[in-house]
N, C-alpha and C. Protein backbone atom coordinates (compact mmCIF):
# COMPACT_ATOMS: atom_id res chain seq x y z
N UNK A 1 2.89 4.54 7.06
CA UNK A 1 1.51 4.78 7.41
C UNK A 1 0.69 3.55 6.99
N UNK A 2 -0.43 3.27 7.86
CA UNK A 2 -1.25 1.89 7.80
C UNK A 2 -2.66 2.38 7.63
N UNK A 3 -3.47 2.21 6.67
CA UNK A 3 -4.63 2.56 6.30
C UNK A 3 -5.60 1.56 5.72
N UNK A 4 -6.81 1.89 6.38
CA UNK A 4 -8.22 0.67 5.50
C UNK A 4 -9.27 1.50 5.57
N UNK A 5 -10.24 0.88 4.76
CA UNK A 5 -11.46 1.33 5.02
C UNK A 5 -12.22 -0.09 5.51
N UNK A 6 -13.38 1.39 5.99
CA UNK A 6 -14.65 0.29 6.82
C UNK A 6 -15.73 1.05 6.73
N UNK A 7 -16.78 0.33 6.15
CA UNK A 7 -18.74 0.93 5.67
C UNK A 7 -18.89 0.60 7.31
N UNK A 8 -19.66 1.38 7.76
CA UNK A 8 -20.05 1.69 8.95
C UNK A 8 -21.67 0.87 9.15
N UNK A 9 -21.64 -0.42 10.16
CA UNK A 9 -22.90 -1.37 9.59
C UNK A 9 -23.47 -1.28 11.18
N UNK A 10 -22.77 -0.42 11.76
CA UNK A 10 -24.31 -0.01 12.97
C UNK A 10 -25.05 1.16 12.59
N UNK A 11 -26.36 0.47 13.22
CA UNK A 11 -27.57 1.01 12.61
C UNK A 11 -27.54 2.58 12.88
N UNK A 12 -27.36 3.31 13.74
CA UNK A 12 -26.75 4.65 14.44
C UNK A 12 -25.65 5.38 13.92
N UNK A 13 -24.61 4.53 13.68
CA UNK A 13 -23.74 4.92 13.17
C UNK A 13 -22.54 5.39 14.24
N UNK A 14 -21.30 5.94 13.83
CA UNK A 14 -20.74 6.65 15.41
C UNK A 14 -21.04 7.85 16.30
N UNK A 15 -22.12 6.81 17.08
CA UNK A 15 -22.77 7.56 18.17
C UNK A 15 -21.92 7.76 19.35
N UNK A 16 -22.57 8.67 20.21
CA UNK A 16 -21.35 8.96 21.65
C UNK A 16 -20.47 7.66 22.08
N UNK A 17 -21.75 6.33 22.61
CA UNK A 17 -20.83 5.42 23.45
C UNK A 17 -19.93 5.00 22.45
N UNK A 18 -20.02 4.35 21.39
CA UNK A 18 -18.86 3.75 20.27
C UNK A 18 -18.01 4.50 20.42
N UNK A 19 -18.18 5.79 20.04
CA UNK A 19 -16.95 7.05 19.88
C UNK A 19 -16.40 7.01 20.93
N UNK A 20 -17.11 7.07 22.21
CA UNK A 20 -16.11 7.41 23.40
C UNK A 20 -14.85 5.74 23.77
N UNK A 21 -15.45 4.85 23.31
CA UNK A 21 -14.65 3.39 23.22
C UNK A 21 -13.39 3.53 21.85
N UNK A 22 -13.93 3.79 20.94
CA UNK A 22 -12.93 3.98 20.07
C UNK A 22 -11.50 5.04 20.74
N UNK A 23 -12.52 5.99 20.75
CA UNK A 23 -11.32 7.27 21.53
C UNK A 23 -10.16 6.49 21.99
N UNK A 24 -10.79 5.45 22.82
CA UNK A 24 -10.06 4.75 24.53
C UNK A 24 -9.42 4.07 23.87
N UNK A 25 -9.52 3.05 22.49
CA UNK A 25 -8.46 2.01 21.68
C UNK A 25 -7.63 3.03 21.10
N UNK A 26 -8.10 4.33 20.76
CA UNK A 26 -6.94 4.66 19.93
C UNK A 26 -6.05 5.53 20.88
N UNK A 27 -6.36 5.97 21.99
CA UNK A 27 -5.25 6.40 23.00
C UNK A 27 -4.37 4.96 23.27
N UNK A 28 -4.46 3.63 23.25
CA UNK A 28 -3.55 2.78 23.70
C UNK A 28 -2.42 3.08 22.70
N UNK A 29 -2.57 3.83 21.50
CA UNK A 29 -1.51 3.67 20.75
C UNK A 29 -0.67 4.82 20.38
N UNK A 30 0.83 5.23 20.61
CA UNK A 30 1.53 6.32 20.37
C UNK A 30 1.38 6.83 18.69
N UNK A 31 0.97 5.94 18.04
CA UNK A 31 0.81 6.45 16.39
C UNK A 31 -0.27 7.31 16.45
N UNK A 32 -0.40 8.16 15.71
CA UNK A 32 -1.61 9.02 15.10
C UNK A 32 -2.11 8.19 14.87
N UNK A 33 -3.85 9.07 14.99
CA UNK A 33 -4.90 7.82 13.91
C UNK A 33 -5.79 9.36 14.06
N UNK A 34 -6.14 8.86 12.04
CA UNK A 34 -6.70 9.95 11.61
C UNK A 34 -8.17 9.20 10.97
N UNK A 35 -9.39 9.68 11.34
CA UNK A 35 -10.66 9.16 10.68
C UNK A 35 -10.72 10.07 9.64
N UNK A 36 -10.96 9.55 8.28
CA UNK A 36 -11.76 10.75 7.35
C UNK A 36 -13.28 9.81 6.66
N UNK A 37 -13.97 10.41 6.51
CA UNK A 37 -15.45 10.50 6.16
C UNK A 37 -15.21 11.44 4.87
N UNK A 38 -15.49 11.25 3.94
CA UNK A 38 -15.77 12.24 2.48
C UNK A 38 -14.63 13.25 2.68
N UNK A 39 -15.01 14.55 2.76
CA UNK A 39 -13.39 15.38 2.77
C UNK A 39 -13.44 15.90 3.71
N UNK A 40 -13.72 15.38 5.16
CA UNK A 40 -13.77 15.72 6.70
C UNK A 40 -12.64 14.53 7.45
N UNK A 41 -12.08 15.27 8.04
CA UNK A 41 -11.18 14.40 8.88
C UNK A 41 -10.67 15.11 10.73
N UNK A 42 -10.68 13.61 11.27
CA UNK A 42 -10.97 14.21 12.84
C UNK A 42 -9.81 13.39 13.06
N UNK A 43 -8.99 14.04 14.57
CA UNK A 43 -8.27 13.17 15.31
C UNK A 43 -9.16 12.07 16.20
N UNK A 44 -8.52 10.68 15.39
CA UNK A 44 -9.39 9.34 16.62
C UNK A 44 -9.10 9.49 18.01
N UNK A 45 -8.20 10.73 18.37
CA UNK A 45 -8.23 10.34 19.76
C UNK A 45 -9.25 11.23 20.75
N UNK A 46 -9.71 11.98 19.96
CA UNK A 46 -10.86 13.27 20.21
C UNK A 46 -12.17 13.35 20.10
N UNK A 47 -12.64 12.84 20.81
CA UNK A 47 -14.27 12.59 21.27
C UNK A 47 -15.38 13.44 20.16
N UNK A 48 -14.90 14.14 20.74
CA UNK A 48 -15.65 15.53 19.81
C UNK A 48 -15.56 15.77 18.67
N UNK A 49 -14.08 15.71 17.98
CA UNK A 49 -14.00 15.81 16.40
C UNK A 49 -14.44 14.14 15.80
N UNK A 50 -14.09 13.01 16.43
CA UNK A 50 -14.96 11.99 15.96
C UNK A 50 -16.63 12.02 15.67
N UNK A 51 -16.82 12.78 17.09
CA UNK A 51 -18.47 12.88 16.81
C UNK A 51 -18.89 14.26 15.23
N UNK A 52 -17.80 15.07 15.46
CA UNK A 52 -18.27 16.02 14.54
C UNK A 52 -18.36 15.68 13.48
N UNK A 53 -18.14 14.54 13.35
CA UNK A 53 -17.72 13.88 11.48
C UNK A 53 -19.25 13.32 11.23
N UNK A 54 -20.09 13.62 11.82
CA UNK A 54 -21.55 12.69 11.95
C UNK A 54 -21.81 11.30 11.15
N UNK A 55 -20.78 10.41 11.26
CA UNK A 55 -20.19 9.15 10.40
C UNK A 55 -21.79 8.40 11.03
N UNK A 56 -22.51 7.76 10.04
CA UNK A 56 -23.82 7.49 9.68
C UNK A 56 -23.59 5.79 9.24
N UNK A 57 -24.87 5.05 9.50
CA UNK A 57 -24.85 3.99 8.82
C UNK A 57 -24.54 3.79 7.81
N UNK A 58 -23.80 3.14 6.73
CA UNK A 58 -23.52 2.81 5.50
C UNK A 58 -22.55 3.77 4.63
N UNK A 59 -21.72 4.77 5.79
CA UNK A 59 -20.92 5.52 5.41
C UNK A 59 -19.47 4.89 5.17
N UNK A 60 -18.89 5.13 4.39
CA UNK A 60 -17.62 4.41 4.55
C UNK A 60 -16.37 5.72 5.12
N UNK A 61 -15.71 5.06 5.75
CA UNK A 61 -14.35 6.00 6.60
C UNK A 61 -12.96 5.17 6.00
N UNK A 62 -12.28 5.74 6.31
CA UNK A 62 -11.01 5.55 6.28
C UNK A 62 -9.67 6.06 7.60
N UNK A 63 -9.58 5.03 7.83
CA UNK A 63 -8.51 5.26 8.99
C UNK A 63 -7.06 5.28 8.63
N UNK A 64 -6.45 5.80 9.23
CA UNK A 64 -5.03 6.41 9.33
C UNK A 64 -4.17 5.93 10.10
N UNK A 65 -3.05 4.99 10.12
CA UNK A 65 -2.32 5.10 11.72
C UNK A 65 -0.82 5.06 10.90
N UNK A 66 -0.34 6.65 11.54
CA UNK A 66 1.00 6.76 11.77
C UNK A 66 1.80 6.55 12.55
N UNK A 67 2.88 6.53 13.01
CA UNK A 67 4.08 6.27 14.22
C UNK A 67 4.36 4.74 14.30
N UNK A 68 5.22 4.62 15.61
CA UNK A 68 6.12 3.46 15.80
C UNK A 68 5.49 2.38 15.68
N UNK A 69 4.20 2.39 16.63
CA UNK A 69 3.04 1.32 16.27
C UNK A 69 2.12 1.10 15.66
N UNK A 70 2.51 1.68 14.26
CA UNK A 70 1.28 1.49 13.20
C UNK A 70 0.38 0.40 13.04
N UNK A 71 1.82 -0.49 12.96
CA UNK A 71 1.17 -1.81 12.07
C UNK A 71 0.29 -2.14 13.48
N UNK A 72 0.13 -2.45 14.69
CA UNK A 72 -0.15 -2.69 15.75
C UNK A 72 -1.89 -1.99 15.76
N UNK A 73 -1.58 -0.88 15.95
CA UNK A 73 -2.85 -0.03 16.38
C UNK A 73 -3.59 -0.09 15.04
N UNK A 74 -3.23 -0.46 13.42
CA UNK A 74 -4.00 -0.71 12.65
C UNK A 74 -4.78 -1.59 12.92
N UNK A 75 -3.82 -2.82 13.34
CA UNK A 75 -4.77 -4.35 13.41
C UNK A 75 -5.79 -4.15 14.43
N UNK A 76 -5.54 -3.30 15.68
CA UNK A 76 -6.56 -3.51 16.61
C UNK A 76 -7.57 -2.55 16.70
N UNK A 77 -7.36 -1.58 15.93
CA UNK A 77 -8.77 -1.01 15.44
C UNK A 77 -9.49 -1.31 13.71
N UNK A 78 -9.23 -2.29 13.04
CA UNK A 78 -9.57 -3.21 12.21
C UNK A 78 -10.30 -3.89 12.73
N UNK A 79 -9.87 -4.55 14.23
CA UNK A 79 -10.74 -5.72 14.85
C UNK A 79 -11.90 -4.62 16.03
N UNK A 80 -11.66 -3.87 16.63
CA UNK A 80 -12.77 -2.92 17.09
C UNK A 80 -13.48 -2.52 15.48
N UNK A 81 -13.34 -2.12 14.83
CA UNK A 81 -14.58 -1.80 13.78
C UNK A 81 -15.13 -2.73 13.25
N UNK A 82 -14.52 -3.80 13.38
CA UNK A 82 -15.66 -4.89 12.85
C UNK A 82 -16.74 -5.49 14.12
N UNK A 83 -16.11 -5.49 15.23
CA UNK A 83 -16.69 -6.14 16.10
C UNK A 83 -17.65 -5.14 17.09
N UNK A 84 -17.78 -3.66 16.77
CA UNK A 84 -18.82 -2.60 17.31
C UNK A 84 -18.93 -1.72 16.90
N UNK A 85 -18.63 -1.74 14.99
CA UNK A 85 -19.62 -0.50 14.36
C UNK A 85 -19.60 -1.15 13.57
């Protein structure tokens, strides 16, 4: 399993459009990816439980990626969270 954190430095925080883009990076990858926020945790590939996490400016998360392409789908949602939240 491949895990980081990331403080959340858009001003909104994960609002619909981000969420619905994230969703779309983390379907490219057969590994799980799990968001947790404090002691709430959503599947990244689920629109809805991402949004339910109401992940806020200056919140910090922690991501999850299990399966074949961990190391893979870590790095490229490392580089989506820095570069649009």
């Amino acid at each position: 399993m491949k895990e980081f954190k990331y403080v959340i430095r858009d001003e909104v925080g994960i609002h619909a459009r981000p969420a619905g883009l994230l969703v779309k990076e983390a379907q490219r990858f057969s590994s799980a990816v799990q968001i947790h926020r404090g002691d709430r945790t959503a599947d990244g590939k689920k629109l809805f439980a991402l949004m339910a996490l109401g992940v806020k400016c200056g919140d910090e998360v922690t991501v999850q990626c299990q399966g074949e392409d961990e190391d893979e789908a870590a790095r490229a949602l490392q580089v989506f969270f820095r570069d649009k939240l």
